[in-house]
C-alpha atoms as a PDB file:
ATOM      1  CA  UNK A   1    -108.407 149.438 140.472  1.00  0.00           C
ATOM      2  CA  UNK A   2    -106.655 148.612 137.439  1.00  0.00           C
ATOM      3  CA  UNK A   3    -103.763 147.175 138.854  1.00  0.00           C
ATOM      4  CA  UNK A   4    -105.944 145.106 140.985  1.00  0.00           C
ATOM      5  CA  UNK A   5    -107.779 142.979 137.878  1.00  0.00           C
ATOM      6  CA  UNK A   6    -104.450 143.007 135.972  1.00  0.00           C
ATOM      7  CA  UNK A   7    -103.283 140.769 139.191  1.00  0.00           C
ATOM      8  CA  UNK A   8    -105.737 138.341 139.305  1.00  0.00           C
ATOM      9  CA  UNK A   9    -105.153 137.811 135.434  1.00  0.00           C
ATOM     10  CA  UNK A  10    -101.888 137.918 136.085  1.00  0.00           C
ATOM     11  CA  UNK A  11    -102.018 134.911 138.179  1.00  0.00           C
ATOM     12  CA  UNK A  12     -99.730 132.031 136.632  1.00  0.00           C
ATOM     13  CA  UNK A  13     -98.501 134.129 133.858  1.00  0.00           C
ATOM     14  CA  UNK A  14     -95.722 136.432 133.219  1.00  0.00           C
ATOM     15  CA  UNK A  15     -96.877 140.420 133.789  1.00  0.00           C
ATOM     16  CA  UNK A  16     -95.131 140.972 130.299  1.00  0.00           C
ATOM     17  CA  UNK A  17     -98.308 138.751 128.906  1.00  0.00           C
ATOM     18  CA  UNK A  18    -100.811 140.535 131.113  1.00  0.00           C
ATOM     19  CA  UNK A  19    -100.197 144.038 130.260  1.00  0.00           C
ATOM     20  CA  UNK A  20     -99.769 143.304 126.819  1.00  0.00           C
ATOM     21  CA  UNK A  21    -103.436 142.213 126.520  1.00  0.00           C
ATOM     22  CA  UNK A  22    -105.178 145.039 128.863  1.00  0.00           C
ATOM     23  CA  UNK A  23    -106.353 146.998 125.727  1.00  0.00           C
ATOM     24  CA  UNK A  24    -108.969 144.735 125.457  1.00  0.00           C
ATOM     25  CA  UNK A  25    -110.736 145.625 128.705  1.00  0.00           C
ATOM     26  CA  UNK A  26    -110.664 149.238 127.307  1.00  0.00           C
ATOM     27  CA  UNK A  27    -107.486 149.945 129.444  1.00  0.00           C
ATOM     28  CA  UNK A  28    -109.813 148.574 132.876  1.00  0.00           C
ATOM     29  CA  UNK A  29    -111.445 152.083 132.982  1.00  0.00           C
ATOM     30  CA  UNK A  30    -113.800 150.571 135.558  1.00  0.00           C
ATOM     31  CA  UNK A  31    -116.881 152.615 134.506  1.00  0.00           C
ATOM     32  CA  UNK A  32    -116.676 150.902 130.883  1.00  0.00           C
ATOM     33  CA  UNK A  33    -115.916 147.651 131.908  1.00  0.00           C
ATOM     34  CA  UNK A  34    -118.606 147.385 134.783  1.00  0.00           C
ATOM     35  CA  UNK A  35    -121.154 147.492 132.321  1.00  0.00           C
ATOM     36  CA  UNK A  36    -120.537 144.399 130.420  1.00  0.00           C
ATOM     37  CA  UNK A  37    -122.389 142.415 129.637  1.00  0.00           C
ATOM     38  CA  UNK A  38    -122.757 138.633 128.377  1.00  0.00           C
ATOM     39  CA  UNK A  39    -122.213 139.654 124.836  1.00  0.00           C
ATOM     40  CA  UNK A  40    -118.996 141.257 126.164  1.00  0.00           C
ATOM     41  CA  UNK A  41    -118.080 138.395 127.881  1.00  0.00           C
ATOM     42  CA  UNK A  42    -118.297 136.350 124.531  1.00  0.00           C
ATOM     43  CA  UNK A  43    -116.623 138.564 122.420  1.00  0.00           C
ATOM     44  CA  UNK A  44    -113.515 138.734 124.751  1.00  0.00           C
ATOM     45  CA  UNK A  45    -113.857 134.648 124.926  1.00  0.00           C
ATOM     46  CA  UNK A  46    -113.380 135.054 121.162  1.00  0.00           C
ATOM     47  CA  UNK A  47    -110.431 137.418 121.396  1.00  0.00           C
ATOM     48  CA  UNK A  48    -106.987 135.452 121.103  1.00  0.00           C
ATOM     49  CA  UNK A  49    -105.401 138.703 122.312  1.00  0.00           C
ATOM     50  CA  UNK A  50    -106.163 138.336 126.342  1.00  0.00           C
ATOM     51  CA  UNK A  51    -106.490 135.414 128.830  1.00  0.00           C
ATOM     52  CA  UNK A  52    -109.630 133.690 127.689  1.00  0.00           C
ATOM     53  CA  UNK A  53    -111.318 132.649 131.309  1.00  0.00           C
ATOM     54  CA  UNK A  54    -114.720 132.980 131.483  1.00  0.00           C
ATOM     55  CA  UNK A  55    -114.363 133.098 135.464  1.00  0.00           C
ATOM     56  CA  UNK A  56    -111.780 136.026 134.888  1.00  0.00           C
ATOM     57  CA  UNK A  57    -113.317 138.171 133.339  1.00  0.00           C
ATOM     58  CA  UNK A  58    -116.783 137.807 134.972  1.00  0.00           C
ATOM     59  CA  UNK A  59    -114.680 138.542 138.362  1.00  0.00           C
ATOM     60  CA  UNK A  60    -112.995 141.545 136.471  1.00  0.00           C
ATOM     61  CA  UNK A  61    -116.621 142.975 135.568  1.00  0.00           C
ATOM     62  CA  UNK A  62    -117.925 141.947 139.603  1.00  0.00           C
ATOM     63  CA  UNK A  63    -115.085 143.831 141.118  1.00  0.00           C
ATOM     64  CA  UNK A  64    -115.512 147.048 139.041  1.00  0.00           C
ATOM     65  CA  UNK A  65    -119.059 147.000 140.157  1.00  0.00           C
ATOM     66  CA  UNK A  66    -118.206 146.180 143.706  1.00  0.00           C
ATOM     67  CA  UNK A  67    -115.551 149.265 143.074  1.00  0.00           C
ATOM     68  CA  UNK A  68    -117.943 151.721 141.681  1.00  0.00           C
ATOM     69  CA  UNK A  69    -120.406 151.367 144.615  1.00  0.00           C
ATOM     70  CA  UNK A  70    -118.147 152.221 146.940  1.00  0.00           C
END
């Protein structure tokens, strides 16, 4: 499932830049990340490590929900 976030942050940017900023989605262990929440989401708005979408990573967090209930 990992792989599958990491692509839609990956869109438009290198894969190099992606996977050098996945530690901040606690390695997209979708358990942890499923249960952010919108303090999460502004603390990783705040983080110049990582892409800083607001629609990414609220998909990110949607599809590791939509994962986990499978």
């Amino acid at each position: 499932m990992g792989k599958l976030i990491l692509g839609g942050f990956q869109a438009g940017l290198s894969w190099r830049t992606i996977l050098l900023k996945r530690d901040a989605f606690e390695g997209f262990i979708p358990a942890r990340v499923a249960q952010y929440d919108a303090t999460d989401i502004e603390r990783l708005l705040g983080n110049l490590d990582i892409v800083r979408s607001r629609i990414k990573i609220r998909v990110a967090i949607k599809n590791d929900n939509e994962y986990l209930s499978m």
